[in-house]
PDB file of N, CA and C in Angstrom:
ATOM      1  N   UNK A   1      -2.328  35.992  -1.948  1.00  0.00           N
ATOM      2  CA  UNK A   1      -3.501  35.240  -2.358  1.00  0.00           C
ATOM      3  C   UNK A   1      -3.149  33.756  -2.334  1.00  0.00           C
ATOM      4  N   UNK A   2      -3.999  32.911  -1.990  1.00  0.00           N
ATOM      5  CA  UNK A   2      -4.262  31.564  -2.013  1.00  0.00           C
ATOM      6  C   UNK A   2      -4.362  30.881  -3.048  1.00  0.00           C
ATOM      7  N   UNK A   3      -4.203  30.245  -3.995  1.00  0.00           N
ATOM      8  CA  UNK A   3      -4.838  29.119  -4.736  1.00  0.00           C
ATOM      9  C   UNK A   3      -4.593  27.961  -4.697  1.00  0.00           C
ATOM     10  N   UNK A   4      -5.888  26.973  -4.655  1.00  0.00           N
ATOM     11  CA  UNK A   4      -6.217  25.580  -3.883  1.00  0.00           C
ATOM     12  C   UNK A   4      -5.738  24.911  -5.108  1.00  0.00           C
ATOM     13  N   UNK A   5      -4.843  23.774  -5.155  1.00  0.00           N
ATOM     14  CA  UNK A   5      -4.155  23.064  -5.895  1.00  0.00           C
ATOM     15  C   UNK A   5      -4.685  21.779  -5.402  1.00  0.00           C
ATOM     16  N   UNK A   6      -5.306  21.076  -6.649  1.00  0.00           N
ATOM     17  CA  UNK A   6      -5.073  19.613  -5.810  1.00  0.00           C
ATOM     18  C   UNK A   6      -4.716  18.334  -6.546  1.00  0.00           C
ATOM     19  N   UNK A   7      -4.226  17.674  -6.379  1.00  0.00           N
ATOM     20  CA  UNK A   7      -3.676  16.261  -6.985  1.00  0.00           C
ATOM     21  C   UNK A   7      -4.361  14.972  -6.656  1.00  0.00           C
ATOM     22  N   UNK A   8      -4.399  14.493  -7.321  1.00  0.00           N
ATOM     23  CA  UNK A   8      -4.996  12.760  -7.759  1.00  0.00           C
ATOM     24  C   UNK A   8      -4.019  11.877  -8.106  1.00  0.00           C
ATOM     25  N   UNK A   9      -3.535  11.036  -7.257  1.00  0.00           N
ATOM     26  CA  UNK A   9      -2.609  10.108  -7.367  1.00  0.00           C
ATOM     27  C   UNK A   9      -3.067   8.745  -7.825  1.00  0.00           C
ATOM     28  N   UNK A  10      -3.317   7.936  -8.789  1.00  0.00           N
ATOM     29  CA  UNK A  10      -3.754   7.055  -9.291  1.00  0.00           C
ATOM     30  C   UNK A  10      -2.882   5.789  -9.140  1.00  0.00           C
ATOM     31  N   UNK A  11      -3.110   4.312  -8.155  1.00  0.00           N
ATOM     32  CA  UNK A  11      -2.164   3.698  -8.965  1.00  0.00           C
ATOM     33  C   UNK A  11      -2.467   2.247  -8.967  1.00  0.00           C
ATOM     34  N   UNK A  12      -2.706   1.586  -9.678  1.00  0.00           N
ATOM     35  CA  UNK A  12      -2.985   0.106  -9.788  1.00  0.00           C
ATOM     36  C   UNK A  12      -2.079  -0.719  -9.655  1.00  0.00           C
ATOM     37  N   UNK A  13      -2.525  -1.934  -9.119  1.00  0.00           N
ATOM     38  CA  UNK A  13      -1.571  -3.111  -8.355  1.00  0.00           C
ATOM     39  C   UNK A  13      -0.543  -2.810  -7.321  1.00  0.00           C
ATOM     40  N   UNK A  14       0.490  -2.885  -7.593  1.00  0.00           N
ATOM     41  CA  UNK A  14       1.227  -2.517  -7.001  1.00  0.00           C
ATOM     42  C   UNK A  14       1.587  -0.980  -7.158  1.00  0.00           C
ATOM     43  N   UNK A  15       0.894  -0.487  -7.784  1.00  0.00           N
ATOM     44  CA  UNK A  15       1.341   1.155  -7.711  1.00  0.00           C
ATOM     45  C   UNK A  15       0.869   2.102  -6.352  1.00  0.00           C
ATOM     46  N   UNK A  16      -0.089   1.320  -5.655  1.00  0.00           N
ATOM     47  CA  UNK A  16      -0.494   2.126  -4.627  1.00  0.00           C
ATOM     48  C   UNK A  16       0.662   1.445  -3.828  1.00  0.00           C
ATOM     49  N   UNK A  17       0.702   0.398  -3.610  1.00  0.00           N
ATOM     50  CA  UNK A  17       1.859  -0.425  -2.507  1.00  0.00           C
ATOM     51  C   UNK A  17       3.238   0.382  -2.381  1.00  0.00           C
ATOM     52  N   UNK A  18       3.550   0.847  -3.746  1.00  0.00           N
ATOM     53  CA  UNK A  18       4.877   1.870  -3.208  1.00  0.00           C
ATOM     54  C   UNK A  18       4.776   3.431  -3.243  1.00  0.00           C
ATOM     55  N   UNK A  19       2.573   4.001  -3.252  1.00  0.00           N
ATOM     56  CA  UNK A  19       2.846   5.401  -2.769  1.00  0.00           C
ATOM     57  C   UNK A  19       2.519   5.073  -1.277  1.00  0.00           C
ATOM     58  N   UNK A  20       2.748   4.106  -0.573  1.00  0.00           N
ATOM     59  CA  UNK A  20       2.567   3.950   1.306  1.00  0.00           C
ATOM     60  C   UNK A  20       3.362   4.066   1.059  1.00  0.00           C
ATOM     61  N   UNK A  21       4.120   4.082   2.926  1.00  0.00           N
ATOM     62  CA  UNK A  21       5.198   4.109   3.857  1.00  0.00           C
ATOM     63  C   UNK A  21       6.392   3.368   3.863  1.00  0.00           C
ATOM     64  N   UNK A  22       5.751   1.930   3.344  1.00  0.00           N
ATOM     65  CA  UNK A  22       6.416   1.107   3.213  1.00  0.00           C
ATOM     66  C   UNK A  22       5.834  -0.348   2.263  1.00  0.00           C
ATOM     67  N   UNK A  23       6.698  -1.100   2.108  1.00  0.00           N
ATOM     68  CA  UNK A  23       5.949  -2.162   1.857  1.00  0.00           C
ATOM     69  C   UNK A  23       6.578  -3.565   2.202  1.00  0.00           C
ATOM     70  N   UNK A  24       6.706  -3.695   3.203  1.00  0.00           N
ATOM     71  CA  UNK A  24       6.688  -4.347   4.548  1.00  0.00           C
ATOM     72  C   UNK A  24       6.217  -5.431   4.789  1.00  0.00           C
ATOM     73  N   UNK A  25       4.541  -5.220   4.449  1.00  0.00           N
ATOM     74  CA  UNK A  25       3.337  -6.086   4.170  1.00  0.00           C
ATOM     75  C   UNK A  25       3.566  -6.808   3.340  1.00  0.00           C
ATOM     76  N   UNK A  26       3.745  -6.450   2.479  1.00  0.00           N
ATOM     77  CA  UNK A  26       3.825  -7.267   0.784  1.00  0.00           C
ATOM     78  C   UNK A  26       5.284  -8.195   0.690  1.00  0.00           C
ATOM     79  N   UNK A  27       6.134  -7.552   1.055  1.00  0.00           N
ATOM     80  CA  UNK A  27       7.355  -8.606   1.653  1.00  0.00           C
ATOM     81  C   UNK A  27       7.334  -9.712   2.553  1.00  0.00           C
ATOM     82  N   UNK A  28       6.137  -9.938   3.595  1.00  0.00           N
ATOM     83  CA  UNK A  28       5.737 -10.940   4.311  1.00  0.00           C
ATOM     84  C   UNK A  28       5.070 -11.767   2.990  1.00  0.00           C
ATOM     85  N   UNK A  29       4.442 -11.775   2.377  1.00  0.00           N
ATOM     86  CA  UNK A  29       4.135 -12.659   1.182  1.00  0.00           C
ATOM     87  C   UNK A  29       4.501 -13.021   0.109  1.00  0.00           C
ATOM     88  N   UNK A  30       5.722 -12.152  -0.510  1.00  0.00           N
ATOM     89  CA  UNK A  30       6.601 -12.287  -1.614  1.00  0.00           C
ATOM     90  C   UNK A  30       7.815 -11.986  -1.209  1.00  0.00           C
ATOM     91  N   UNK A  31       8.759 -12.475  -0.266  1.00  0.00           N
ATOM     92  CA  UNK A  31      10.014 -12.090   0.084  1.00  0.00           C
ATOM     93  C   UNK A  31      11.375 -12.582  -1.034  1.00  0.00           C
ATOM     94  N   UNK A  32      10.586 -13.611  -1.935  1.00  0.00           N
ATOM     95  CA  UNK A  32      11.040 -14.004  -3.494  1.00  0.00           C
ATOM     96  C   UNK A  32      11.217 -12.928  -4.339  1.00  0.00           C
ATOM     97  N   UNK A  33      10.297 -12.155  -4.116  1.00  0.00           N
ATOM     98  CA  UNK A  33       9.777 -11.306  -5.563  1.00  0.00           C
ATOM     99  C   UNK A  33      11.990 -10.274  -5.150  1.00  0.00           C
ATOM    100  N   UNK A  34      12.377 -10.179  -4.097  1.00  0.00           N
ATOM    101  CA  UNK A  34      13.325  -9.014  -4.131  1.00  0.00           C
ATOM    102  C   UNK A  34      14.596 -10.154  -4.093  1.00  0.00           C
ATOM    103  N   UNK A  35      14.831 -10.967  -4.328  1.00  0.00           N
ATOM    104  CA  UNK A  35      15.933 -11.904  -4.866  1.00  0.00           C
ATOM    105  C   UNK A  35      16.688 -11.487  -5.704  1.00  0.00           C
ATOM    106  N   UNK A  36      16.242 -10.831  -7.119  1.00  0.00           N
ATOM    107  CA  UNK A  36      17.183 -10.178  -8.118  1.00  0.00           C
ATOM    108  C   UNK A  36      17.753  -8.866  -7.287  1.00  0.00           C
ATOM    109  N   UNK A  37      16.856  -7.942  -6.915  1.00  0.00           N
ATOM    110  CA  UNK A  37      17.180  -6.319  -6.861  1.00  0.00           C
ATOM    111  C   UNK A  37      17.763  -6.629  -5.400  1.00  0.00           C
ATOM    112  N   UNK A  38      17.450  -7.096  -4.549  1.00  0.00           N
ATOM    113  CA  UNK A  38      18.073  -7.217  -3.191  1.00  0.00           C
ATOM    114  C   UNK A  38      18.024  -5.851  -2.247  1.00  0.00           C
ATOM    115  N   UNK A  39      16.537  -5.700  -2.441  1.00  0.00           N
ATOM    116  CA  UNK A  39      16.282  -4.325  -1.602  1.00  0.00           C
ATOM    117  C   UNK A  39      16.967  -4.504  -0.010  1.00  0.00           C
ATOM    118  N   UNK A  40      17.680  -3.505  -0.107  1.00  0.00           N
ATOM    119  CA  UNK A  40      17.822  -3.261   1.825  1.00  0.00           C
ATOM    120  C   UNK A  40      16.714  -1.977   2.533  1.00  0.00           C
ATOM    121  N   UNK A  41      16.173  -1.328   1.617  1.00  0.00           N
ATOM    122  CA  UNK A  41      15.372  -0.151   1.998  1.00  0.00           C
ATOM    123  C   UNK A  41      13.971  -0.459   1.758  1.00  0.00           C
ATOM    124  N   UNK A  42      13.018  -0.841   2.384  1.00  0.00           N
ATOM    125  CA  UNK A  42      11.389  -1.321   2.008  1.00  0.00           C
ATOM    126  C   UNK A  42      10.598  -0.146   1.957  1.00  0.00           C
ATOM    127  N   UNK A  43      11.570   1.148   1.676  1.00  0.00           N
ATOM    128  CA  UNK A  43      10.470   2.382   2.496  1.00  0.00           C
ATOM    129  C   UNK A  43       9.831   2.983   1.042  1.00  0.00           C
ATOM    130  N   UNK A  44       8.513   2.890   1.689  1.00  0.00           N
ATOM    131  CA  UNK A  44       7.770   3.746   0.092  1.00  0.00           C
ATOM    132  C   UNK A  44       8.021   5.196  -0.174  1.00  0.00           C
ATOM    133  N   UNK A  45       7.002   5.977  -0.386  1.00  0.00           N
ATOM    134  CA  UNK A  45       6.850   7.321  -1.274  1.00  0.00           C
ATOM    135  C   UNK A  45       6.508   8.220  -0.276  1.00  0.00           C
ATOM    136  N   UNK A  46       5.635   7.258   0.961  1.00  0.00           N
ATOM    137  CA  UNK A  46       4.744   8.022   1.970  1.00  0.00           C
ATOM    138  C   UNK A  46       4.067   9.306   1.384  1.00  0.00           C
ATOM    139  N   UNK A  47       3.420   8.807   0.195  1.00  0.00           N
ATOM    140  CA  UNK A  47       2.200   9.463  -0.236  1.00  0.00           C
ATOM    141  C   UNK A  47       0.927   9.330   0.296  1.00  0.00           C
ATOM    142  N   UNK A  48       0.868   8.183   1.493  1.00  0.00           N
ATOM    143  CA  UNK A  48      -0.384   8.327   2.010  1.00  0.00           C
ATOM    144  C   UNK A  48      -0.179   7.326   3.606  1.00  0.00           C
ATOM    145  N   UNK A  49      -0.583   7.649   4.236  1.00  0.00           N
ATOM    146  CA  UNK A  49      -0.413   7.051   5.757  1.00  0.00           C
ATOM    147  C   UNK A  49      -1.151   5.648   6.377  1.00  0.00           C
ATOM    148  N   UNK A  50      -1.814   5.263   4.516  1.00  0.00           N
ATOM    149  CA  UNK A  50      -2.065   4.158   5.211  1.00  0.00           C
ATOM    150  C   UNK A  50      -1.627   2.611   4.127  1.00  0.00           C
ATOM    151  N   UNK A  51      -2.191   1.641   4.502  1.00  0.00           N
ATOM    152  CA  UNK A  51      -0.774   0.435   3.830  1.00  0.00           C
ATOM    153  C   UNK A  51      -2.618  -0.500   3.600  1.00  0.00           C
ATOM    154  N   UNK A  52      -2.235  -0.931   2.115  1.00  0.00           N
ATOM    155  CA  UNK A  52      -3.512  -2.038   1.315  1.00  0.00           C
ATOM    156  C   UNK A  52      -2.717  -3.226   1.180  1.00  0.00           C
ATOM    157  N   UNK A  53      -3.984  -4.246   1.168  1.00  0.00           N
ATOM    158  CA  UNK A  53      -3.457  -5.383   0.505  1.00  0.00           C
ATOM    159  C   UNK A  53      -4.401  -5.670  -0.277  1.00  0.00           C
ATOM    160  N   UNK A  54      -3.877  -5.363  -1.895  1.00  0.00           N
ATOM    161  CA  UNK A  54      -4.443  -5.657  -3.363  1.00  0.00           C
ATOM    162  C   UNK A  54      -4.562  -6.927  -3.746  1.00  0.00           C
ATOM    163  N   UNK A  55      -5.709  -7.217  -4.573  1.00  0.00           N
ATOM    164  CA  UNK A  55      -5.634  -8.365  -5.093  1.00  0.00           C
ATOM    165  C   UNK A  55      -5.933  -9.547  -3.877  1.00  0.00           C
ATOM    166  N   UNK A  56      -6.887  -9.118  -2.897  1.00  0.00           N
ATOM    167  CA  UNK A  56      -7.036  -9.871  -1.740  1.00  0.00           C
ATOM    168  C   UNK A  56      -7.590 -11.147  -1.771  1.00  0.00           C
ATOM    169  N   UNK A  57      -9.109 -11.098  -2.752  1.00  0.00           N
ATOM    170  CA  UNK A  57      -9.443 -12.568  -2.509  1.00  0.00           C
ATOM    171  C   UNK A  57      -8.704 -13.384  -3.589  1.00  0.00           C
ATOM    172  N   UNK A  58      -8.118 -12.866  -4.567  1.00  0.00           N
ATOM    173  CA  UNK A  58      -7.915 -13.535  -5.565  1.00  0.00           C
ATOM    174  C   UNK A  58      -6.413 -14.671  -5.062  1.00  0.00           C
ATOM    175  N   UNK A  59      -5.813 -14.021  -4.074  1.00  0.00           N
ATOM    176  CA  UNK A  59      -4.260 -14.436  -3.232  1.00  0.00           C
ATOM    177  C   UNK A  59      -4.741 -15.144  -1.950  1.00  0.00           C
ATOM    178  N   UNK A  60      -6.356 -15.385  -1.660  1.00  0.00           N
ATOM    179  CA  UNK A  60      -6.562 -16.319  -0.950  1.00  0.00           C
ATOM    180  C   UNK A  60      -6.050 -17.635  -1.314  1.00  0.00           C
ATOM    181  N   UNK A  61      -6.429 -18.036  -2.174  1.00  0.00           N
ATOM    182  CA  UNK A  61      -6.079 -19.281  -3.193  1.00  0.00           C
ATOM    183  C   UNK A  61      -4.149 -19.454  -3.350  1.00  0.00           C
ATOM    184  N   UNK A  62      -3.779 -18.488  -3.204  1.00  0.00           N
ATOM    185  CA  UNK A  62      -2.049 -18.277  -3.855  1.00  0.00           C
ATOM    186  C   UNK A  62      -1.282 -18.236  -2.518  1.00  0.00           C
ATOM    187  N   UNK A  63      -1.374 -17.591  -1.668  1.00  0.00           N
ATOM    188  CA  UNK A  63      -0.540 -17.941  -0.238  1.00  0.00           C
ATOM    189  C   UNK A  63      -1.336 -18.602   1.149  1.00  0.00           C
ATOM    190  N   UNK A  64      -0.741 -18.923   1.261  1.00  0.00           N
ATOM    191  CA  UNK A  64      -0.837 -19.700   2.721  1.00  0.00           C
ATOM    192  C   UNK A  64      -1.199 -18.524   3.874  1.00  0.00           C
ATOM    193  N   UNK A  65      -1.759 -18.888   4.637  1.00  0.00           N
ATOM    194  CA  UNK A  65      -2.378 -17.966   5.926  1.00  0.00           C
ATOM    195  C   UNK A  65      -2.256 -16.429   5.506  1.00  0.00           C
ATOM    196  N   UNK A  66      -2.844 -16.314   4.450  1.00  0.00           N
ATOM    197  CA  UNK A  66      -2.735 -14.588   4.131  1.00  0.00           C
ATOM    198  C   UNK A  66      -3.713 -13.852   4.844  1.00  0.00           C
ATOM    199  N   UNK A  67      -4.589 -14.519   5.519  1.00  0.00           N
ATOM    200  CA  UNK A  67      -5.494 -13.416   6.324  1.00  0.00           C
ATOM    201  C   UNK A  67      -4.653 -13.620   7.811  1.00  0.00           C
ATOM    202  N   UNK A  68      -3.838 -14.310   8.200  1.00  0.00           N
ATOM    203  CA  UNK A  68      -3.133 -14.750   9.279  1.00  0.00           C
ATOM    204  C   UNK A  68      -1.834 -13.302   9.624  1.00  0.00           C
ATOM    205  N   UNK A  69      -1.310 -13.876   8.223  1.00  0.00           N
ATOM    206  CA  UNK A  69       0.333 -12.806   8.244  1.00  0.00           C
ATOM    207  C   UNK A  69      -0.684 -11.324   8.257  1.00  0.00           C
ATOM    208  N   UNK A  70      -1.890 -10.977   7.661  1.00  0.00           N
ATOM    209  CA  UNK A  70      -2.630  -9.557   7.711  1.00  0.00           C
ATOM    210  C   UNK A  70      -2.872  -9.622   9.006  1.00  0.00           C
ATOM    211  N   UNK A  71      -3.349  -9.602  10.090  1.00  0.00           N
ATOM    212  CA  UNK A  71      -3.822 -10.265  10.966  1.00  0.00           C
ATOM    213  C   UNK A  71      -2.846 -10.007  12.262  1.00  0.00           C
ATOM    214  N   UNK A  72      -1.724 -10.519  11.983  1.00  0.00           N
ATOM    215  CA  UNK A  72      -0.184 -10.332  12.477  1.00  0.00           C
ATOM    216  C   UNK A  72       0.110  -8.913  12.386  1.00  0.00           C
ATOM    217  N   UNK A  73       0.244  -8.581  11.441  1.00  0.00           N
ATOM    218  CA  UNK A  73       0.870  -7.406  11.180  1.00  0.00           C
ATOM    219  C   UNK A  73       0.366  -6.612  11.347  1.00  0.00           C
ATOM    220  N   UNK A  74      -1.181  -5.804  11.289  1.00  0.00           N
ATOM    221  CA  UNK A  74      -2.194  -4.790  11.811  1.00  0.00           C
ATOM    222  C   UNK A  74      -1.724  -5.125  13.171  1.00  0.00           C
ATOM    223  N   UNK A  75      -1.655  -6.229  13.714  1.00  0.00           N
ATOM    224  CA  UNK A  75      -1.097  -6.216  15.558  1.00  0.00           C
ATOM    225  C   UNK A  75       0.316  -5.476  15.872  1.00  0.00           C
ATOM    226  N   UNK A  76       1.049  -6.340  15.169  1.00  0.00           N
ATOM    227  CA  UNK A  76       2.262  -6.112  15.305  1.00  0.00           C
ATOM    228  C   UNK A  76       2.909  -3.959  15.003  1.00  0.00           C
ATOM    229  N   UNK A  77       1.870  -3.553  13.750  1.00  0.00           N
ATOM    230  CA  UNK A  77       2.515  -2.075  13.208  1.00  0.00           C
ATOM    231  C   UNK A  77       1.122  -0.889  14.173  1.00  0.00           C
ATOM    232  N   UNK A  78       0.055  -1.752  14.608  1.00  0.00           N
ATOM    233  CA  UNK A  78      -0.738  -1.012  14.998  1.00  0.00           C
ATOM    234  C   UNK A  78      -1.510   0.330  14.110  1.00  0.00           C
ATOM    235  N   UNK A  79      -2.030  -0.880  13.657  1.00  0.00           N
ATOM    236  CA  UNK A  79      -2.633  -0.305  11.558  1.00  0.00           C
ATOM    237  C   UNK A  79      -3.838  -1.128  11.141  1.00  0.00           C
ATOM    238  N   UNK A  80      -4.776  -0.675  10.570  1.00  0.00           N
ATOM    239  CA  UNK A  80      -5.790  -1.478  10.070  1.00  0.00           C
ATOM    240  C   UNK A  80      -5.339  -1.680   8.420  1.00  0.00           C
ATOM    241  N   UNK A  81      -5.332  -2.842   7.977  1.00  0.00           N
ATOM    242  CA  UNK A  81      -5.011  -3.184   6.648  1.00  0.00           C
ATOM    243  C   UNK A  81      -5.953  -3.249   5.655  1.00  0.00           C
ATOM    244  N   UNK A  82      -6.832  -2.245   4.704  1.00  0.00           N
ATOM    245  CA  UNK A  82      -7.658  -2.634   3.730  1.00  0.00           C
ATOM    246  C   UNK A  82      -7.130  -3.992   2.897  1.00  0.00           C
ATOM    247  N   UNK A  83      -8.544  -4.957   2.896  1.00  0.00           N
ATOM    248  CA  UNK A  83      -7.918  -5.548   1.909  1.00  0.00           C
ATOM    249  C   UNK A  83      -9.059  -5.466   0.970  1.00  0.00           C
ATOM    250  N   UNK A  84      -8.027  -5.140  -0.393  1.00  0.00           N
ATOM    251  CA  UNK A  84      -8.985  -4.676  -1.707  1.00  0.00           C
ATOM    252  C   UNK A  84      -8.647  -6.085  -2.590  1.00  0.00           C
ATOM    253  N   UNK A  85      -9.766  -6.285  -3.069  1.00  0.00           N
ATOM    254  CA  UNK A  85     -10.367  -6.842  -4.504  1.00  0.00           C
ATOM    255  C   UNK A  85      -9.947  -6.342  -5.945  1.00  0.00           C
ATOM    256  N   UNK A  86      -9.620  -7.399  -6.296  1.00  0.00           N
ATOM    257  CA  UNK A  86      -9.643  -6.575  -8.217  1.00  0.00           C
ATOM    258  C   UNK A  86     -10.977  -6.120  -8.346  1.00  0.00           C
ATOM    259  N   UNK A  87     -10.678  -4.692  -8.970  1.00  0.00           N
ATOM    260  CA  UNK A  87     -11.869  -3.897  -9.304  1.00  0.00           C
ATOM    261  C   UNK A  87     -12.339  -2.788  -8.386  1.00  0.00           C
ATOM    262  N   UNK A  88     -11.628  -3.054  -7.124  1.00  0.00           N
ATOM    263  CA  UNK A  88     -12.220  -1.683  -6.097  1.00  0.00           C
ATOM    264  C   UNK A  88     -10.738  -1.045  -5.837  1.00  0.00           C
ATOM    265  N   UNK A  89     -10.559  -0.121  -5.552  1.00  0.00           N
ATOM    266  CA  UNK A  89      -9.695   0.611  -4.801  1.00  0.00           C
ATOM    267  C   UNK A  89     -10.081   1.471  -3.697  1.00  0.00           C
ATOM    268  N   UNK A  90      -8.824   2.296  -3.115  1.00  0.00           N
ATOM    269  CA  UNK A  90      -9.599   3.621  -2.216  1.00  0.00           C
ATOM    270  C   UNK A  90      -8.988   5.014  -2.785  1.00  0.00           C
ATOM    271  N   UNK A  91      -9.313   5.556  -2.701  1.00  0.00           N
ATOM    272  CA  UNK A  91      -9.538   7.094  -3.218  1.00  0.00           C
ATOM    273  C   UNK A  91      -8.933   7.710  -2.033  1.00  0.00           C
ATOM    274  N   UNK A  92      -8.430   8.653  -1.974  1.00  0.00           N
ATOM    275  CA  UNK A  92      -7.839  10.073  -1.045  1.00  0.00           C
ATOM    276  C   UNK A  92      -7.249  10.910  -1.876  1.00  0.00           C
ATOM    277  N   UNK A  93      -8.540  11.837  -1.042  1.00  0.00           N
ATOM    278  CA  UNK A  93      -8.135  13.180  -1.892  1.00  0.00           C
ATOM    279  C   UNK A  93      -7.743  14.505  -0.706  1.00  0.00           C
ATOM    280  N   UNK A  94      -6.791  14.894  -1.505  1.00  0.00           N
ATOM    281  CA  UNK A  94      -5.917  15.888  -0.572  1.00  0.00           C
ATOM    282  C   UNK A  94      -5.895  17.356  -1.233  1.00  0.00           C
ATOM    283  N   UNK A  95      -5.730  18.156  -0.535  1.00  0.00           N
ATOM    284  CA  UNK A  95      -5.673  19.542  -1.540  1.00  0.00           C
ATOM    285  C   UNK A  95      -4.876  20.298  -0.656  1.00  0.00           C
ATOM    286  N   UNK A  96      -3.909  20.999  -1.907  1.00  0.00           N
ATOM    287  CA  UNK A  96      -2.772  21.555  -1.023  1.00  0.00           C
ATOM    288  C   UNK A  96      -2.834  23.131  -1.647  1.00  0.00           C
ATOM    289  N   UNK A  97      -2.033  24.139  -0.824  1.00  0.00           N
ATOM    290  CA  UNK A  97      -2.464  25.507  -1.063  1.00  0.00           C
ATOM    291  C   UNK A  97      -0.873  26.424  -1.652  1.00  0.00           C
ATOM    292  N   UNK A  98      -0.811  26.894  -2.454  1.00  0.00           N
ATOM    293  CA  UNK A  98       0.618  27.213  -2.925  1.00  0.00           C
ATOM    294  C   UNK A  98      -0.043  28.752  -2.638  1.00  0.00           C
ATOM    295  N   UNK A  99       1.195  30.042  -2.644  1.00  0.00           N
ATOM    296  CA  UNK A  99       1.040  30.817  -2.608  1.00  0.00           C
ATOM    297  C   UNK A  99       1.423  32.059  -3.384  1.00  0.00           C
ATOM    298  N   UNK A 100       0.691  32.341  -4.086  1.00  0.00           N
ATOM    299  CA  UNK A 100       0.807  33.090  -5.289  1.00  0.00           C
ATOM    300  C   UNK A 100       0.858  34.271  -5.699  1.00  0.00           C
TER     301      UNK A 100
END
């Protein structure tokens, strides 16, 4: 027998940024922020196959050519980049089947 299991992964700010693939993206705009920890590995959770940029209009104002480096990089990884707003996110929902 089958039973349909399914999970809801929730994560704000940066919590969705490390259930992607990577965060890659977010290192083109804060390559400061890993100065203390000195990541050599950028690879996320790959909980989901696709890569956001949070907090979008509000980081218009805060970095320099941020629709530019987005822009770049959808070219460069061959990826469309949501860019989300405080207050919206995206949702994916997955359902997985264990066997019982």
């Amino acid at each position: 027998m089958l039973k349909s299991i399914k999970k809801s992964y929730i994560g704000v700010s940066a919590g969705p940024a490390v259930m992607q693939k990577n965060i890659n993206l977010i290192d083109k705009y804060t390559p400061e922020m890993n100065d203390e920890t000195k990541l050599n590995d950028l690879t996320g959770m790959s909980l989901t196959n696709i890569e956001i940029l949070p907090h979008y209009t509000r980081y218009l104002s805060k970095f320099d050519r941020i629709e530019e480096i987005a822009a770049e990089y959808e070219i460069e990884n061959d990826c469309k980049i949501p860019r989300i707003d405080d207050g919206q996110g995206v949702f994916l929902g997955e359902a997985a089947y264990e066997l019982i």
